[in-house]
C-alpha atoms as a PDB file:
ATOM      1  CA  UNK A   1       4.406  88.379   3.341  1.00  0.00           C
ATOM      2  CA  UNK A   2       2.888  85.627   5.262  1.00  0.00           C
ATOM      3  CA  UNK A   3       4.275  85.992   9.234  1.00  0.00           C
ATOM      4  CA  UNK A   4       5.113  82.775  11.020  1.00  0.00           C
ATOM      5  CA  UNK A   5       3.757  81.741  14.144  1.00  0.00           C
ATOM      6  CA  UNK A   6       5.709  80.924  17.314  1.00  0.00           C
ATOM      7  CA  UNK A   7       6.142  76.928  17.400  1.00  0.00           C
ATOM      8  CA  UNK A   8       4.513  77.564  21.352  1.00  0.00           C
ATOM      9  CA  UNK A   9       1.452  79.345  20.086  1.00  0.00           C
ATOM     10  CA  UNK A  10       0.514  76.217  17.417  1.00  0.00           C
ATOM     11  CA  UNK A  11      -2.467  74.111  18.318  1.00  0.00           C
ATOM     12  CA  UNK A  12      -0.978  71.009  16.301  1.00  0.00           C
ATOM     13  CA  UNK A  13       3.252  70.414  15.327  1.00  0.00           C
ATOM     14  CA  UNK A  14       4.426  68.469  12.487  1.00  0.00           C
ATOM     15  CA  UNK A  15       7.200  65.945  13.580  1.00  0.00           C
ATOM     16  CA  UNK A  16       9.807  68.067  12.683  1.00  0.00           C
ATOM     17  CA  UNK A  17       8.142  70.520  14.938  1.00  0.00           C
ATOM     18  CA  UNK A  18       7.198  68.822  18.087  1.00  0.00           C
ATOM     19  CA  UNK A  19      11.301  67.625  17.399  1.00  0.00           C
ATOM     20  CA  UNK A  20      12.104  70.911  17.679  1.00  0.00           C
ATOM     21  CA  UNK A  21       9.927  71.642  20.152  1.00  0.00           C
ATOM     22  CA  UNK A  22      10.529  68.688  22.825  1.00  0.00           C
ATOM     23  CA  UNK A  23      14.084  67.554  22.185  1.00  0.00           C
ATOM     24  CA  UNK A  24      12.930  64.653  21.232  1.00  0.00           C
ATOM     25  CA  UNK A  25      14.210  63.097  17.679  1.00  0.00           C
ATOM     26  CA  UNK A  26      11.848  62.066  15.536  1.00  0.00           C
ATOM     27  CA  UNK A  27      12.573  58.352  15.421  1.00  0.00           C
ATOM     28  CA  UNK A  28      11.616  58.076  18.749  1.00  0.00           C
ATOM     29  CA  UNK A  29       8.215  60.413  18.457  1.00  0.00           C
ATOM     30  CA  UNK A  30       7.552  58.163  15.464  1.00  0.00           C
ATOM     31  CA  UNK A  31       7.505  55.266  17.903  1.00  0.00           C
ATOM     32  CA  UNK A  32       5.661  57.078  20.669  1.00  0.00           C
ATOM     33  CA  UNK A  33       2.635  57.785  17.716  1.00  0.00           C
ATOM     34  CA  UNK A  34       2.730  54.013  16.480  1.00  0.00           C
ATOM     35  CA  UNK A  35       2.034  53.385  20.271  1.00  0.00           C
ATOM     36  CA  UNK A  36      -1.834  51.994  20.727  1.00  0.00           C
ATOM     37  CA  UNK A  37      -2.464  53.869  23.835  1.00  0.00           C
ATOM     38  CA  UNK A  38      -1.396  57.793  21.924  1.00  0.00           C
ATOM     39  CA  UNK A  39      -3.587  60.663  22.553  1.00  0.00           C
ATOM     40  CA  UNK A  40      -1.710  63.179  21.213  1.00  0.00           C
ATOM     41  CA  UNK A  41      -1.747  62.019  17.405  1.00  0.00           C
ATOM     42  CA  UNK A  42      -3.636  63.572  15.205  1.00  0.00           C
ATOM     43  CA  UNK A  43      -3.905  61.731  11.450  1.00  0.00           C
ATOM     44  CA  UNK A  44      -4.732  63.740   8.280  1.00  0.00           C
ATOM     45  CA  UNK A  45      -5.013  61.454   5.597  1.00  0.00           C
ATOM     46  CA  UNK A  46      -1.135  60.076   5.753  1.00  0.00           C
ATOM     47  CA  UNK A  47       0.411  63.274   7.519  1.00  0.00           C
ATOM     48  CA  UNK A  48       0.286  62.940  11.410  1.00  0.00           C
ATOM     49  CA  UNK A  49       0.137  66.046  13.545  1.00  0.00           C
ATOM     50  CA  UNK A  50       1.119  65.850  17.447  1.00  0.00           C
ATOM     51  CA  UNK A  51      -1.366  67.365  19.723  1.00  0.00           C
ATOM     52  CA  UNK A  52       0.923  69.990  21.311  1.00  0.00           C
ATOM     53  CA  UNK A  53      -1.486  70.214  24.542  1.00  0.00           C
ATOM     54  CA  UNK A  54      -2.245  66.614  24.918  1.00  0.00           C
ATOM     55  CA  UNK A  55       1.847  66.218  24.115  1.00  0.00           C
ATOM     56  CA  UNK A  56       2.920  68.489  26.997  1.00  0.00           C
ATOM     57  CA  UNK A  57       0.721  66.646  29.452  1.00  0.00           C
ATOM     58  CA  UNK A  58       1.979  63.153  28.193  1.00  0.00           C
ATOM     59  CA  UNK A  59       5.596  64.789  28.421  1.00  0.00           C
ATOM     60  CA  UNK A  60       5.000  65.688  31.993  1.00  0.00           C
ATOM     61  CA  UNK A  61       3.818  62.348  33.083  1.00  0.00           C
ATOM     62  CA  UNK A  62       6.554  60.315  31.971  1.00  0.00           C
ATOM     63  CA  UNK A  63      10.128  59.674  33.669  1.00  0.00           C
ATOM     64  CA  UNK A  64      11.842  58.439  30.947  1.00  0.00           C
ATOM     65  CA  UNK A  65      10.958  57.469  27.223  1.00  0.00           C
END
């Protein structure tokens, strides 16, 4: 059986996960990724991953979203 690795230990989150993860819905990380100026986006053909690193920084320099 395959074990599952802690959310906090994953280099890249789905949406669902960086949801999880930051609190955040996705609607509103969907809009942060469409956003020109995103870092922490990571495209796979038409999945998109979120950065968690380069999330957590962008996360700590913002007051409000």
């Amino acid at each position: 059986m395959k074990e599952k690795v802690p959310i906090y230990q994953k280099q890249n989150l789905t949406l669902e996960e960086a949801a999880e993860y930051s609190n955040i819905g996705i609607n509103r990380l969907t809009m942060l990724i469409k956003q020109p100026h995103c870092n922490f986006v990571l495209r796979v053909g038409n999945k998109r991953l979120i950065k968690r690193e380069l999330f957590d920084k962008f996360i700590e320099s913002v007051d409000m979203i």
